[in-house]
C-alpha atoms as a PDB file:
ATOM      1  CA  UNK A   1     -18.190-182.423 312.784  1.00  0.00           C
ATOM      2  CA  UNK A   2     -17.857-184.234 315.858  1.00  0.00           C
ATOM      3  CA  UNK A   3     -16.407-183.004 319.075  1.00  0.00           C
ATOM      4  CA  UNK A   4     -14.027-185.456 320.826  1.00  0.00           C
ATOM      5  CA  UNK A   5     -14.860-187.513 323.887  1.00  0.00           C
ATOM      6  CA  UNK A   6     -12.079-185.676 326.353  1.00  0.00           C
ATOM      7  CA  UNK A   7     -10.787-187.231 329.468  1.00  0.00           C
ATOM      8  CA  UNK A   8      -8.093-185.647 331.467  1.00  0.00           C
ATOM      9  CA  UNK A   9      -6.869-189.559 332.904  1.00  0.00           C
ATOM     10  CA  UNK A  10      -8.120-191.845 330.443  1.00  0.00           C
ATOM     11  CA  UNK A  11      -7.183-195.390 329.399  1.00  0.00           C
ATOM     12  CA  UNK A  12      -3.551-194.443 329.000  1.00  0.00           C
ATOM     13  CA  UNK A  13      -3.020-190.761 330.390  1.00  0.00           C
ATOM     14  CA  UNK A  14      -3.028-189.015 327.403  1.00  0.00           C
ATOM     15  CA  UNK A  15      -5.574-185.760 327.262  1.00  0.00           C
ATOM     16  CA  UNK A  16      -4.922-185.779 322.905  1.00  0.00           C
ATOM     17  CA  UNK A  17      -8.392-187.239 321.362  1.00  0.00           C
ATOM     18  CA  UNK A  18      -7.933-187.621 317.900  1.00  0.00           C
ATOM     19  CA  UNK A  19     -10.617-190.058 316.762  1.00  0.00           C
ATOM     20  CA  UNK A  20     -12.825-187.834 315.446  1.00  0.00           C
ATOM     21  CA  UNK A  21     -14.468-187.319 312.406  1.00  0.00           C
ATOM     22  CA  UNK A  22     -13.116-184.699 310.662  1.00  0.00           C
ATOM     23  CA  UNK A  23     -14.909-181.519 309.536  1.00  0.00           C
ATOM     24  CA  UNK A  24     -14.756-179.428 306.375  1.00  0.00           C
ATOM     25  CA  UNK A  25     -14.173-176.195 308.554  1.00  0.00           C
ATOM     26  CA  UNK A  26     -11.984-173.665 306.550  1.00  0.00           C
ATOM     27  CA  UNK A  27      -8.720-172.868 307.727  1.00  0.00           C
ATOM     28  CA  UNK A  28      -8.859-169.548 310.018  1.00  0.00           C
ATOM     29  CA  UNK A  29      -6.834-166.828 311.305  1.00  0.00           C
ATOM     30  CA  UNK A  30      -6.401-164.993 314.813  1.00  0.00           C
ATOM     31  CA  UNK A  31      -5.955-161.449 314.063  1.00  0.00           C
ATOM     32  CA  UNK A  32      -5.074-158.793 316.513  1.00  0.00           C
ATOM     33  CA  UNK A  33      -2.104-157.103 318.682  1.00  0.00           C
ATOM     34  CA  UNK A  34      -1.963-159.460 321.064  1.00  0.00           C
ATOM     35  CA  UNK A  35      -1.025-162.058 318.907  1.00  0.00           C
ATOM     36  CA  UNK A  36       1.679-160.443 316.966  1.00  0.00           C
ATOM     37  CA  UNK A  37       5.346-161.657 316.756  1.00  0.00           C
ATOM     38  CA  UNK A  38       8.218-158.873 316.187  1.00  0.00           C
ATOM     39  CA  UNK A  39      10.533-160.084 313.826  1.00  0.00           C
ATOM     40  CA  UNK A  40      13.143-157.762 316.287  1.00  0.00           C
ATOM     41  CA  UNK A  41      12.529-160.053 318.907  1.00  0.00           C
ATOM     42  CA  UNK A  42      12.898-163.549 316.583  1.00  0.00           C
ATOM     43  CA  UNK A  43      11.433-166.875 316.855  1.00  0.00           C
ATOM     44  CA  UNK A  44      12.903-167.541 320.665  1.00  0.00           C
ATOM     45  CA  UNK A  45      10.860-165.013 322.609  1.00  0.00           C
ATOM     46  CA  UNK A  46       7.568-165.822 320.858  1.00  0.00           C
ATOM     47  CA  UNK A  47       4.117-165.588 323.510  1.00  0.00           C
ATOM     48  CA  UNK A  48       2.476-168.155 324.604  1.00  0.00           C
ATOM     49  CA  UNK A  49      -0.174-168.792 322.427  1.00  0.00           C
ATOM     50  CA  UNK A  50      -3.522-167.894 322.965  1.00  0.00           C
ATOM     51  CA  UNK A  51      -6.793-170.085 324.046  1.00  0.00           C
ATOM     52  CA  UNK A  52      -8.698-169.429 320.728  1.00  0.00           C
ATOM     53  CA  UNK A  53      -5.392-170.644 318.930  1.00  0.00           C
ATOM     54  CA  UNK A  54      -5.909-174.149 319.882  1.00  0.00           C
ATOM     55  CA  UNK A  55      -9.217-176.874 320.937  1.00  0.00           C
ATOM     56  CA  UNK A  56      -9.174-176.632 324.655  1.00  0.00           C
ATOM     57  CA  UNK A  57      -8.487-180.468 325.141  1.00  0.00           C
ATOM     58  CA  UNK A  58      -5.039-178.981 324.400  1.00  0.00           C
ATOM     59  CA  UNK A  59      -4.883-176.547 327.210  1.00  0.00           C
ATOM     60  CA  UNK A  60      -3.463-178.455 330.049  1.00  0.00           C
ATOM     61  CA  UNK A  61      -0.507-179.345 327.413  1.00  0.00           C
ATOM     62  CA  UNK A  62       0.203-176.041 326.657  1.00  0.00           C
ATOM     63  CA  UNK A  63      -0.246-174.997 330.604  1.00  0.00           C
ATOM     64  CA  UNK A  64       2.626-177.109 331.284  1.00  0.00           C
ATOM     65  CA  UNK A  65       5.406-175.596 329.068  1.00  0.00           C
ATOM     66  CA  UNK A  66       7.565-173.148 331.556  1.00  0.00           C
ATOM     67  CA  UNK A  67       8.368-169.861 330.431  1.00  0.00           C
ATOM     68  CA  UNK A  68      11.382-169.450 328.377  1.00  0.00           C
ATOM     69  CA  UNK A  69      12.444-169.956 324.637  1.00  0.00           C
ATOM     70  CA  UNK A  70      10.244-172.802 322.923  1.00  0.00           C
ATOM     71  CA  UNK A  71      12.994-173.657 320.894  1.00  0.00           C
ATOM     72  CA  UNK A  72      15.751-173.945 324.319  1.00  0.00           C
ATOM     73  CA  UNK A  73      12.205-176.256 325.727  1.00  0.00           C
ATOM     74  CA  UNK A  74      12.975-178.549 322.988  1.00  0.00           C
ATOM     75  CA  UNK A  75      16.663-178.953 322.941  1.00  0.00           C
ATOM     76  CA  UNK A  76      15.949-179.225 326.743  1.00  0.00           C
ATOM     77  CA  UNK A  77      13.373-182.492 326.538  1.00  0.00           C
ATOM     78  CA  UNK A  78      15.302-184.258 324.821  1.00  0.00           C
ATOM     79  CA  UNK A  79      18.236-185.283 327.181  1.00  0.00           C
ATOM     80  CA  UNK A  80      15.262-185.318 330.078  1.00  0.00           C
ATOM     81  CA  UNK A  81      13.854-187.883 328.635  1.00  0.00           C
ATOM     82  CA  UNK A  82      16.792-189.755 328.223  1.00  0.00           C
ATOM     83  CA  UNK A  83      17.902-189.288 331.562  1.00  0.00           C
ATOM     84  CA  UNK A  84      14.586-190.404 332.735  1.00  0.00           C
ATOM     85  CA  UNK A  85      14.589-193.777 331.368  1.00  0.00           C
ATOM     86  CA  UNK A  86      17.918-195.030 329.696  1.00  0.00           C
ATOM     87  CA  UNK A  87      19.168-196.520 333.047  1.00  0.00           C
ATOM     88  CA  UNK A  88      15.821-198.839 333.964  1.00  0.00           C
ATOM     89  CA  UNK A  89      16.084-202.321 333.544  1.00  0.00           C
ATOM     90  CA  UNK A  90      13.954-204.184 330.572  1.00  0.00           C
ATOM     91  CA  UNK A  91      11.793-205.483 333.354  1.00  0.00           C
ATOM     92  CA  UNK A  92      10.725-202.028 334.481  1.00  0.00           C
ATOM     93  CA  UNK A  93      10.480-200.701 331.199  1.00  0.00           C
ATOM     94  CA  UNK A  94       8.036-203.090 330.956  1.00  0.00           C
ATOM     95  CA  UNK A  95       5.977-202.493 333.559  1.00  0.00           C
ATOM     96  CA  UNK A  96       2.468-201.058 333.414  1.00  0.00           C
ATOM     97  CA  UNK A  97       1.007-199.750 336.773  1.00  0.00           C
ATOM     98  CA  UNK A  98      -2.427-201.153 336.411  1.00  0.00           C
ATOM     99  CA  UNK A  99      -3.567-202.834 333.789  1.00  0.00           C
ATOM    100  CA  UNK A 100      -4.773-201.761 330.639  1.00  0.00           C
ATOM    101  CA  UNK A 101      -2.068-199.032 330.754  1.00  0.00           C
ATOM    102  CA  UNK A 102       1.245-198.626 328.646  1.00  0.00           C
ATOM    103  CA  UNK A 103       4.564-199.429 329.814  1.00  0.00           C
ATOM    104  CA  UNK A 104       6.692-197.044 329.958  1.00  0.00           C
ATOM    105  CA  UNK A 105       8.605-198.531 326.448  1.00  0.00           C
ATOM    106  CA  UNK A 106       5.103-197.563 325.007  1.00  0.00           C
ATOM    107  CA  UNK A 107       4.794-194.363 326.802  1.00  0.00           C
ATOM    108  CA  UNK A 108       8.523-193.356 325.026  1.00  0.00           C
ATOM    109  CA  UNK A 109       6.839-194.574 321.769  1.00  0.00           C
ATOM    110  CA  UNK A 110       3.572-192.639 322.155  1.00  0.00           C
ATOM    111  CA  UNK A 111       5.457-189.325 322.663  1.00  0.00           C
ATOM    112  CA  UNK A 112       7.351-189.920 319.735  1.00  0.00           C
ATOM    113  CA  UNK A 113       4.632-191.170 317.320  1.00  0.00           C
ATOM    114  CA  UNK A 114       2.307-187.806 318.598  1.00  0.00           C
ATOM    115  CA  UNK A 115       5.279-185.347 317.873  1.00  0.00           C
ATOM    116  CA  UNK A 116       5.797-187.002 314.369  1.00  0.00           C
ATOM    117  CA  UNK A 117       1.737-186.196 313.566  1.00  0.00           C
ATOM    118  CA  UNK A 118       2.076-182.635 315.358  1.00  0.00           C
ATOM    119  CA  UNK A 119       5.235-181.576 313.890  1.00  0.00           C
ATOM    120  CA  UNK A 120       3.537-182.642 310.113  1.00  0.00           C
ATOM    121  CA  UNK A 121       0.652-180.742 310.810  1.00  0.00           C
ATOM    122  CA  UNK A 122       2.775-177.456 311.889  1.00  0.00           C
ATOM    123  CA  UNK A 123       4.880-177.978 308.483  1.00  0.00           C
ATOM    124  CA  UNK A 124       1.910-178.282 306.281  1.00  0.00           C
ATOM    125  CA  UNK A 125      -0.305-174.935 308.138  1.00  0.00           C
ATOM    126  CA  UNK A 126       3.084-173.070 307.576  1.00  0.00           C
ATOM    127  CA  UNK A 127       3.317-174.245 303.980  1.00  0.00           C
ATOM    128  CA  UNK A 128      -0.251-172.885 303.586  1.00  0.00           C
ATOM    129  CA  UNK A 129      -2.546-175.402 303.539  1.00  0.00           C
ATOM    130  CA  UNK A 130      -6.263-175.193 303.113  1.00  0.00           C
ATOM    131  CA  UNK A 131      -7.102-179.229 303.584  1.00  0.00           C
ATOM    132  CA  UNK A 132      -8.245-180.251 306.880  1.00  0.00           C
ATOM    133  CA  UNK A 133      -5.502-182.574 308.378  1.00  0.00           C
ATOM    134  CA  UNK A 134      -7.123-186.032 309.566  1.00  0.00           C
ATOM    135  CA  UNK A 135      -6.934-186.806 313.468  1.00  0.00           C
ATOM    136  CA  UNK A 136      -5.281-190.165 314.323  1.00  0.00           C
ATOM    137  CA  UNK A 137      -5.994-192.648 316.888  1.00  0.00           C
ATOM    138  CA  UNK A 138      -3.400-192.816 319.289  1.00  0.00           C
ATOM    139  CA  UNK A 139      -4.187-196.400 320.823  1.00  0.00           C
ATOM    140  CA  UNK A 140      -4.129-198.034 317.664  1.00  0.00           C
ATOM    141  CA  UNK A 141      -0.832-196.756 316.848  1.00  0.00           C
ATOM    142  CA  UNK A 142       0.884-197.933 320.203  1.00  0.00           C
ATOM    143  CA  UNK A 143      -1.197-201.376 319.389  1.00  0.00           C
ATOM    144  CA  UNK A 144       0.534-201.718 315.814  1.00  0.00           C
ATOM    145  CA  UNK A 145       3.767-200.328 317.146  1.00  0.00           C
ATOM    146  CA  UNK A 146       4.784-203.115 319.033  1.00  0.00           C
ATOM    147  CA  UNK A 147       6.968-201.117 321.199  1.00  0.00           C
ATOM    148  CA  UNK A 148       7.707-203.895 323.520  1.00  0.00           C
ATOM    149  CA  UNK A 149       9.970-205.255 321.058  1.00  0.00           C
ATOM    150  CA  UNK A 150      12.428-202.584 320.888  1.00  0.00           C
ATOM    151  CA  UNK A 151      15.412-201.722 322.672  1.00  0.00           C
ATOM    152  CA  UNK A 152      15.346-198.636 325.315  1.00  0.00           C
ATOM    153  CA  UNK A 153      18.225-197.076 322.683  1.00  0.00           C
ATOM    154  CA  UNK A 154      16.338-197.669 319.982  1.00  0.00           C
ATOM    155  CA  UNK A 155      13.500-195.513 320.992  1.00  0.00           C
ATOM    156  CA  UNK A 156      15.590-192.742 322.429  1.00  0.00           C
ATOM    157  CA  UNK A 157      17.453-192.701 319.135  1.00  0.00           C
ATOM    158  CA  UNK A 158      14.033-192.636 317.367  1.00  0.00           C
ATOM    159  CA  UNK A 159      12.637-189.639 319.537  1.00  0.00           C
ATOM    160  CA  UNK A 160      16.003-187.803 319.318  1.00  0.00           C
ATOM    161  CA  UNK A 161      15.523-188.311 315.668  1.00  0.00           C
ATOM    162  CA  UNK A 162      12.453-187.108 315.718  1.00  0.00           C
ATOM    163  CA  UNK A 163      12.993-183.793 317.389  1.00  0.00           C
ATOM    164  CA  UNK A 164      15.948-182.715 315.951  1.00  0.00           C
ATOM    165  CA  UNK A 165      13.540-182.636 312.890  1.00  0.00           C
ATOM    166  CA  UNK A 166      11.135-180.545 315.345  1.00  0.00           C
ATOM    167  CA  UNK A 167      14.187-178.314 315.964  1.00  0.00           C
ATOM    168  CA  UNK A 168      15.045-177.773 312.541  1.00  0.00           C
ATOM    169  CA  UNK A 169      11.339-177.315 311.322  1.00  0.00           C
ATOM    170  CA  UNK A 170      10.733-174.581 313.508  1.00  0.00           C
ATOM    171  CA  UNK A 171      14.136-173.178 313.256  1.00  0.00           C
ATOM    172  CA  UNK A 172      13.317-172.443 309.721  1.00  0.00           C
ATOM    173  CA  UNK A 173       9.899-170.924 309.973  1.00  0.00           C
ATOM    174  CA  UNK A 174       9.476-167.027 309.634  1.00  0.00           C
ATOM    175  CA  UNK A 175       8.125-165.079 312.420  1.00  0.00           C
ATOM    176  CA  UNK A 176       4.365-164.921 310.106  1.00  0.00           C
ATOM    177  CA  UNK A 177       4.839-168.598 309.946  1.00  0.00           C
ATOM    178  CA  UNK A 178       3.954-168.750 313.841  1.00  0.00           C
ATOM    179  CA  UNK A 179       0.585-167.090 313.402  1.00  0.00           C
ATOM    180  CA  UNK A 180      -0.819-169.254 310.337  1.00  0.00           C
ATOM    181  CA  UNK A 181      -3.917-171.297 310.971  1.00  0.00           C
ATOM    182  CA  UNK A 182      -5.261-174.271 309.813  1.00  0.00           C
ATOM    183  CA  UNK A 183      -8.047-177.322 310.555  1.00  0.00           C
ATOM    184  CA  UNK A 184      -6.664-180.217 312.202  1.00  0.00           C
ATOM    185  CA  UNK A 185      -8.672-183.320 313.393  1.00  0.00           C
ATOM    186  CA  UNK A 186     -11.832-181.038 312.653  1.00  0.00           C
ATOM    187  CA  UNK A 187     -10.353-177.678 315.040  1.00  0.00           C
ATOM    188  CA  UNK A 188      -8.414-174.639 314.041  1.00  0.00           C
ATOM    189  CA  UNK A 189      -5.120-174.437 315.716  1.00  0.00           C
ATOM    190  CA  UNK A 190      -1.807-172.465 314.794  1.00  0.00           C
ATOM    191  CA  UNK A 191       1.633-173.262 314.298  1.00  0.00           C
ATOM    192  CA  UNK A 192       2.704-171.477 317.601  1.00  0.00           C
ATOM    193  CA  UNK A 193      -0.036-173.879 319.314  1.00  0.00           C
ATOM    194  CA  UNK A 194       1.696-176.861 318.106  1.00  0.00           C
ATOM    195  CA  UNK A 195       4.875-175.845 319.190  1.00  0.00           C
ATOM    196  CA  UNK A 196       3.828-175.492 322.521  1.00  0.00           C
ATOM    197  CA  UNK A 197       1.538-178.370 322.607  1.00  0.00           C
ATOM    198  CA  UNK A 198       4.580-180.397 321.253  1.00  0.00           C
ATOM    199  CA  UNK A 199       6.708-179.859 324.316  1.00  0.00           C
ATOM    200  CA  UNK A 200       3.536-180.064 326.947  1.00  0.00           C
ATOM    201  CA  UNK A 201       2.616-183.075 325.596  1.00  0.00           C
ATOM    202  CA  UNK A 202       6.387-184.476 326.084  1.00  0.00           C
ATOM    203  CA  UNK A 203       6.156-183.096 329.645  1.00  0.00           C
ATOM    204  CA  UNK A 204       2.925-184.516 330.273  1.00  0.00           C
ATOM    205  CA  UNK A 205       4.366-188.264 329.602  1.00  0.00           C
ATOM    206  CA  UNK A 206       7.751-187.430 331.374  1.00  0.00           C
ATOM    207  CA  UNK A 207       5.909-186.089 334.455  1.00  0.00           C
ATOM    208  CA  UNK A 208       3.382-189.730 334.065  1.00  0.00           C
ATOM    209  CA  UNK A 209       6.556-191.478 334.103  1.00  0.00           C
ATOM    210  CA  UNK A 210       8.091-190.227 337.279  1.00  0.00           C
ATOM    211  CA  UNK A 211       4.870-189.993 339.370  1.00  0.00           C
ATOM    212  CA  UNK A 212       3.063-193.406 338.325  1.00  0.00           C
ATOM    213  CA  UNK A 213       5.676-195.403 337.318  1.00  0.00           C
ATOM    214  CA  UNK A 214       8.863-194.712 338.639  1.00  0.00           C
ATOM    215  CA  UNK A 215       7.191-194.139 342.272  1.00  0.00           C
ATOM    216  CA  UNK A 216       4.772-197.070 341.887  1.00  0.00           C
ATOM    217  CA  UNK A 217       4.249-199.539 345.097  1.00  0.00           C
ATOM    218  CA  UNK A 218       5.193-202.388 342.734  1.00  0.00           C
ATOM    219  CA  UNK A 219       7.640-200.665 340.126  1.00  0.00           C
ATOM    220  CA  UNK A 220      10.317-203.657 339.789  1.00  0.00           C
ATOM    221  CA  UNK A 221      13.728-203.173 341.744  1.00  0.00           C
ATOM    222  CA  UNK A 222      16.588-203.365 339.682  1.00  0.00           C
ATOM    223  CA  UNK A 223      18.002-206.746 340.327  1.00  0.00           C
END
């Protein structure tokens, strides 16, 4: 197994590496009080999960999240994101701040295509299952994508799509579900970690948005 080559501001601001190789590592578990979930309490107030629950390239992610219902985080993101974005013109959704960076249409697709992958992998550890989950390479995806192309609504829609099936999947889980643990991309990570990684990773992309884009010497002025 391979450990992942981690930068905190790499090619395209994104602290996920999923390119590795995967490993054959069983899944695990994380016994012990401190992880418990009451089933009194219910899905909303669940902890923050805990270092061991996830690889630590993750950690600023989950860092991010505020404090708060996971599930109200969620709902949350979604019209942030929309009210970041939907009112820039297709000239600055276009725009990359240096080169070799996204634009911010490819940033919105990114978030969305990452979700998809995390969400699956949450389903299938709840579901019970033993198979390691493959990694995926995130700059080949946006490559392929052809983001570009599409229409500001389009990709909203797509997102929104996207996590109202977020919503619904964890919705549905039971409070055990949270704790379950599988491999993923060659690490063991829970359901709960996903959750919260979900919703740091959105943040960490919103927050890219605002302070290197939007605020950017040369970000386009609307015409």
């Amino acid at each position: 197994m391979h450990s992942p080559s981690v930068k905190m501001d790499n090619k395209n601001d994104t602290i996920i590496n999923d390119k590795t190789v995967l490993g054959k590592d069983p899944a695990v578990s994380f016994p012990g009080p401190d992880t418990k979930i009451s089933r009194k309490r219910g899905i909303g107030m669940l902890k923050r999960p805990e270092p061991a629950e996830y690889p630590s390239y993750y950690r600023e992610y989950v860092e991010l999240v505020p404090e708060g219902r996971i599930l109200d985080i969620f709902e949350s993101q979604e019209k942030e994101l929309e009210e970041l974005v939907q009112n820039l013109t297709e000239e600055q959704l276009l725009f990359r701040y240096a080169p070799g960076k996204w634009s911010v249409k490819e940033m919105i697709g990114h978030v969305t295509d990452t979700e998809r992958v995390l969400s699956y992998r949450a389903m299938c550890i709840a579901r019970g299952e033993q198979t390691p989950l493959p990694g995926f390479n995130e700059e080949e995806y946006v490559k392929n994508a052809d983001f570009d192309r599409l229409s500001v609504r389009g990709l909203l829609g797509h997102f929104s799509a996207v996590r109202r099936g977020t919503i619904h999947l964890f919705k549905s889980l039971r409070p055990d579900d949270w704790l379950k643990s599988g491999t993923a991309n060659g690490f063991p990570i829970t359901v709960r970690a996903l959750a919260y990684i979900i919703a740091g990773h959105a943040l960490h992309h919103q927050n890219i948005i605002r302070e290197r884009y939007l605020k950017a010497k040369d970000f386009p002025a609307k015409g």
